[in-house]
C-alpha atoms as a PDB file:
ATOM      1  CA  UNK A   1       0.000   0.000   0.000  1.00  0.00           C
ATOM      2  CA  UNK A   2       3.183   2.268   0.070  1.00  0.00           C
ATOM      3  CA  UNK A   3       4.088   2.132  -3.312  1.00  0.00           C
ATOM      4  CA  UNK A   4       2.103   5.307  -5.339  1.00  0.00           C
ATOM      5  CA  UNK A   5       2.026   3.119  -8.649  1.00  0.00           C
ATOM      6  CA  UNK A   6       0.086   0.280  -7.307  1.00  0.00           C
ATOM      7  CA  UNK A   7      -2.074   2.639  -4.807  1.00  0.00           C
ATOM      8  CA  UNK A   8      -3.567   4.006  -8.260  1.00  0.00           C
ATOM      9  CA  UNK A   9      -4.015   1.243 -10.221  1.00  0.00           C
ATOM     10  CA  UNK A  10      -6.380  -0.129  -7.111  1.00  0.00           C
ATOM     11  CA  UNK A  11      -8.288   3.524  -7.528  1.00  0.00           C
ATOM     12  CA  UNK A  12      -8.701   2.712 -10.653  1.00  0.00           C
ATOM     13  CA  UNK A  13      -9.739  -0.747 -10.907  1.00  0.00           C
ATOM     14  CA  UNK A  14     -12.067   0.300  -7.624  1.00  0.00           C
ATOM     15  CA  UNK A  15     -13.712   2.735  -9.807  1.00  0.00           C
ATOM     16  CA  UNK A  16     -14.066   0.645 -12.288  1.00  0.00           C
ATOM     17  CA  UNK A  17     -15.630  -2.307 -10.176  1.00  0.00           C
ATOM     18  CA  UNK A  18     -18.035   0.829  -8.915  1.00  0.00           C
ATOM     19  CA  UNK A  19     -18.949   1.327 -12.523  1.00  0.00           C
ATOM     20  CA  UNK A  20     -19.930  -2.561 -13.410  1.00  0.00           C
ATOM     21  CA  UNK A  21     -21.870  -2.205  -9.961  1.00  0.00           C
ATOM     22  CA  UNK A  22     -24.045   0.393 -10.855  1.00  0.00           C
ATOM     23  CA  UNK A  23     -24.352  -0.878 -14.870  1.00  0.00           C
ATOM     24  CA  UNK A  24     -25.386  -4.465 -13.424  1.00  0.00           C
ATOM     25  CA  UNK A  25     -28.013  -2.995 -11.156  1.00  0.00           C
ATOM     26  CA  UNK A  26     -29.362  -0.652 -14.443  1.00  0.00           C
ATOM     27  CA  UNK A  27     -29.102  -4.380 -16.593  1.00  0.00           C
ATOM     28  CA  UNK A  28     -31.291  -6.431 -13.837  1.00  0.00           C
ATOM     29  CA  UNK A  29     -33.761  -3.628 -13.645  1.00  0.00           C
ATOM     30  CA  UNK A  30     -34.010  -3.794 -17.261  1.00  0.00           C
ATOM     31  CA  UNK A  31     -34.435  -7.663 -17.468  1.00  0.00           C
ATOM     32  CA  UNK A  32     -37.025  -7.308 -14.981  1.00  0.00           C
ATOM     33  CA  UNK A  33     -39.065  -5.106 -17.070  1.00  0.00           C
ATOM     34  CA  UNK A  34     -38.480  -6.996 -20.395  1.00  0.00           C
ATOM     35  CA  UNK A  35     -39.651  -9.839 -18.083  1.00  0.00           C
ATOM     36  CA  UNK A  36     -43.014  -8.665 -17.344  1.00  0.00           C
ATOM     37  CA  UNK A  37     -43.453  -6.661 -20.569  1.00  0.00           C
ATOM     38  CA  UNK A  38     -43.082 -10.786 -21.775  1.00  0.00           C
ATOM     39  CA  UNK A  39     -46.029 -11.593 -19.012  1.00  0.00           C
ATOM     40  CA  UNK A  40     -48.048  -9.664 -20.173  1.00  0.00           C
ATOM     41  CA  UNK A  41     -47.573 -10.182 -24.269  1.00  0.00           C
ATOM     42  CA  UNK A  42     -48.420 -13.684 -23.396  1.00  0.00           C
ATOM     43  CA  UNK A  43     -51.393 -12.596 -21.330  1.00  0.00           C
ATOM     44  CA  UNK A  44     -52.760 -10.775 -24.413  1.00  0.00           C
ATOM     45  CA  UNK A  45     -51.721 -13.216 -27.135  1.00  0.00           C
ATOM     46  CA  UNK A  46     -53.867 -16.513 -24.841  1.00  0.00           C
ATOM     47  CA  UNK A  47     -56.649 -13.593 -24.843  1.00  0.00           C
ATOM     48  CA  UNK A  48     -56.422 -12.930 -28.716  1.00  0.00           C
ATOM     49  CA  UNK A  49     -56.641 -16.177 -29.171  1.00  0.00           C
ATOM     50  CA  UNK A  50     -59.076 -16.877 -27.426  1.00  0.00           C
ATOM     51  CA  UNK A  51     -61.151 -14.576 -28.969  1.00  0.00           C
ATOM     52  CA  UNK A  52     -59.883 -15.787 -32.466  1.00  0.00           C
ATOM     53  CA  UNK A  53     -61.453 -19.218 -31.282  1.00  0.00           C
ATOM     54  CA  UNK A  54     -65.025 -17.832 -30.203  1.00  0.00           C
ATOM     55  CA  UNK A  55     -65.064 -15.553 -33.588  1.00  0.00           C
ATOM     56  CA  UNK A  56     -64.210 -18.601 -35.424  1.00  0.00           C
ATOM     57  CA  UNK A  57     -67.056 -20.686 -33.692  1.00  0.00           C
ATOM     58  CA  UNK A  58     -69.399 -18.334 -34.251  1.00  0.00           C
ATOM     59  CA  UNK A  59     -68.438 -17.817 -37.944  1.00  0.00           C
ATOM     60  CA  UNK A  60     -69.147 -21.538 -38.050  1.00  0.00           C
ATOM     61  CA  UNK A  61     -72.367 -21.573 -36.367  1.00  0.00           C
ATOM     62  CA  UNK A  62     -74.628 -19.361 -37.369  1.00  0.00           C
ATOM     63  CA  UNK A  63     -77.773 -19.298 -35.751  1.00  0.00           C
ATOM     64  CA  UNK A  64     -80.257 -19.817 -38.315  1.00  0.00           C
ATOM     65  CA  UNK A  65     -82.755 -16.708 -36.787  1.00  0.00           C
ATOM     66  CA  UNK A  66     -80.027 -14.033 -37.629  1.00  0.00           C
ATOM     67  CA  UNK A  67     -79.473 -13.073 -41.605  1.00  0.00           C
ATOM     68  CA  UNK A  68     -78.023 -14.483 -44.315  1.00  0.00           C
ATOM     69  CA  UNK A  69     -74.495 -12.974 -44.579  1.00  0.00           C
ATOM     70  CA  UNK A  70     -74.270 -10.569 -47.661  1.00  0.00           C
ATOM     71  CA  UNK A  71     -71.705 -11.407 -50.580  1.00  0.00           C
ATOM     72  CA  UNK A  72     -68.807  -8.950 -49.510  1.00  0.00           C
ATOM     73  CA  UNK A  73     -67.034 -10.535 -46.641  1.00  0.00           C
ATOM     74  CA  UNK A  74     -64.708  -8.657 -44.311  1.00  0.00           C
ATOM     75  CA  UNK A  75     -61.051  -9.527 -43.961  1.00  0.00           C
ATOM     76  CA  UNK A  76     -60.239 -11.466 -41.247  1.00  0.00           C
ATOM     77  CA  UNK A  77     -56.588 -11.839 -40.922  1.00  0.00           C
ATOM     78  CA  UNK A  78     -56.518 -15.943 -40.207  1.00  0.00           C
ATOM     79  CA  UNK A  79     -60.168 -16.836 -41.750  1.00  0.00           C
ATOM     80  CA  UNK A  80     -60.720 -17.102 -45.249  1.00  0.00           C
ATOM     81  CA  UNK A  81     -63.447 -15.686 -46.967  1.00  0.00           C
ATOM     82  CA  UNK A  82     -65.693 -18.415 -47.733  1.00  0.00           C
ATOM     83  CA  UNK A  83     -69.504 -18.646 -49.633  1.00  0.00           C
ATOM     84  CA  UNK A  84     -71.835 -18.133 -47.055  1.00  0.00           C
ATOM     85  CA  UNK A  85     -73.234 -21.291 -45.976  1.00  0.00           C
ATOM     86  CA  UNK A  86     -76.883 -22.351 -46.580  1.00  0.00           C
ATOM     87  CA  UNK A  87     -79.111 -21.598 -43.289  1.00  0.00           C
ATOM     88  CA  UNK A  88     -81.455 -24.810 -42.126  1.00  0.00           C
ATOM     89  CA  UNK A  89     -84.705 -23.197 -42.162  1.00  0.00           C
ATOM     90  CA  UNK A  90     -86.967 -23.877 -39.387  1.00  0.00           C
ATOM     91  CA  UNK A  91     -90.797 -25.516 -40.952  1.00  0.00           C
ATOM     92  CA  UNK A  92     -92.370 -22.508 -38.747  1.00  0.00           C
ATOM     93  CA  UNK A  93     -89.907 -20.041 -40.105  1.00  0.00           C
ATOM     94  CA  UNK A  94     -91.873 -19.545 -43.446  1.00  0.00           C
ATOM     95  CA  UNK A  95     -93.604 -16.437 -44.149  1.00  0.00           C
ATOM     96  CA  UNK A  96     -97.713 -16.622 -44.232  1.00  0.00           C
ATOM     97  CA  UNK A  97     -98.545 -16.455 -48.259  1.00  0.00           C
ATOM     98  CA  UNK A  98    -100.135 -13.505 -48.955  1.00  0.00           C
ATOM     99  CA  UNK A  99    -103.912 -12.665 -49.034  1.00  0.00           C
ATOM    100  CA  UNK A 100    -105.450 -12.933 -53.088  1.00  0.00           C
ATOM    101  CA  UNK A 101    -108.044 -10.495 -53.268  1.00  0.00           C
ATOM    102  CA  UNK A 102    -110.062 -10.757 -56.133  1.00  0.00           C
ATOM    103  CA  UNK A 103    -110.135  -8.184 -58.912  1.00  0.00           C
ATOM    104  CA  UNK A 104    -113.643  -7.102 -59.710  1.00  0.00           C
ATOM    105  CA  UNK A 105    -114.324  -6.898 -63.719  1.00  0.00           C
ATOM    106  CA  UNK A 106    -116.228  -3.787 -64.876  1.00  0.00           C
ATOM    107  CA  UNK A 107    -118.339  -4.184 -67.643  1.00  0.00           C
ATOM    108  CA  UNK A 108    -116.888  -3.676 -71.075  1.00  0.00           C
ATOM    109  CA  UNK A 109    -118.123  -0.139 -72.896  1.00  0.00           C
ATOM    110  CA  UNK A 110    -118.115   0.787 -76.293  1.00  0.00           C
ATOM    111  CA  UNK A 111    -116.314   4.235 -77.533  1.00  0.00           C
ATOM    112  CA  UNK A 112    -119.154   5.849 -78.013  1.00  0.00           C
ATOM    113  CA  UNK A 113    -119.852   5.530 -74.360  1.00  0.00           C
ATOM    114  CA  UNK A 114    -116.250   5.898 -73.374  1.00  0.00           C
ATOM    115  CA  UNK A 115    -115.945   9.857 -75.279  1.00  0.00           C
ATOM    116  CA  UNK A 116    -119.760  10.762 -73.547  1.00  0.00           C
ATOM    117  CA  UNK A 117    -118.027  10.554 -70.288  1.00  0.00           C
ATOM    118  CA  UNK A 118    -117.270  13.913 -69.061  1.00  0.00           C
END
């Protein structure tokens, strides 16, 4: 510890050794966020698909009381764009035919009749 040379190389290398300290601490903070910035991608992609399941459920099963889909489909990103499929109609879900009234006939008139009309 007498000798000046060697009393700063051990500054410097303690200075140093201060220096990885503090840029470990700043790395493990960091990992700890990238960690639960990870948790929580995961959380949302399970979620997202998830939903992608349900939406392609219900694309698949239609219940047959809502329309018929129209022929523009909108892009989904994973489902294809398929013909819409033909809806099992229900034997009560037919419309009541409607009402024939009859048309009366009206007596046929000759011209002469027709231009004495006012």
């Amino acid at each position: 510890g007498k000798d000046q040379y060697r009393k700063t190389v051990f500054q410097k290398i303690g200075m140093e050794v201060i220096l990885t300290h503090e840029l470990l601490n700043k790395m493990e903070t960091e990992v700890k966020q990238q960690e639960k910035l990870k948790n929580l991608l995961k959380k949302i992609q399970t979620a997202a698909e998830r939903d992608q399941k349900e939406a392609q459920h219900l694309l698949e099963h239609v219940p047959p009381h809502l329309p018929k889909p129209t022929q523009s489909c909108m892009p989904v990103p994973t489902v294809k764009c398929k013909e819409p499929k033909k809806v099992v109609e229900h034997k009560n879900a037919k419309k009541p035919a409607k009402e024939t009234k009859p048309i009366k006939e009206a007596a046929l008139i000759t011209t002469e009749e027709f231009e004495s009309v006012p």
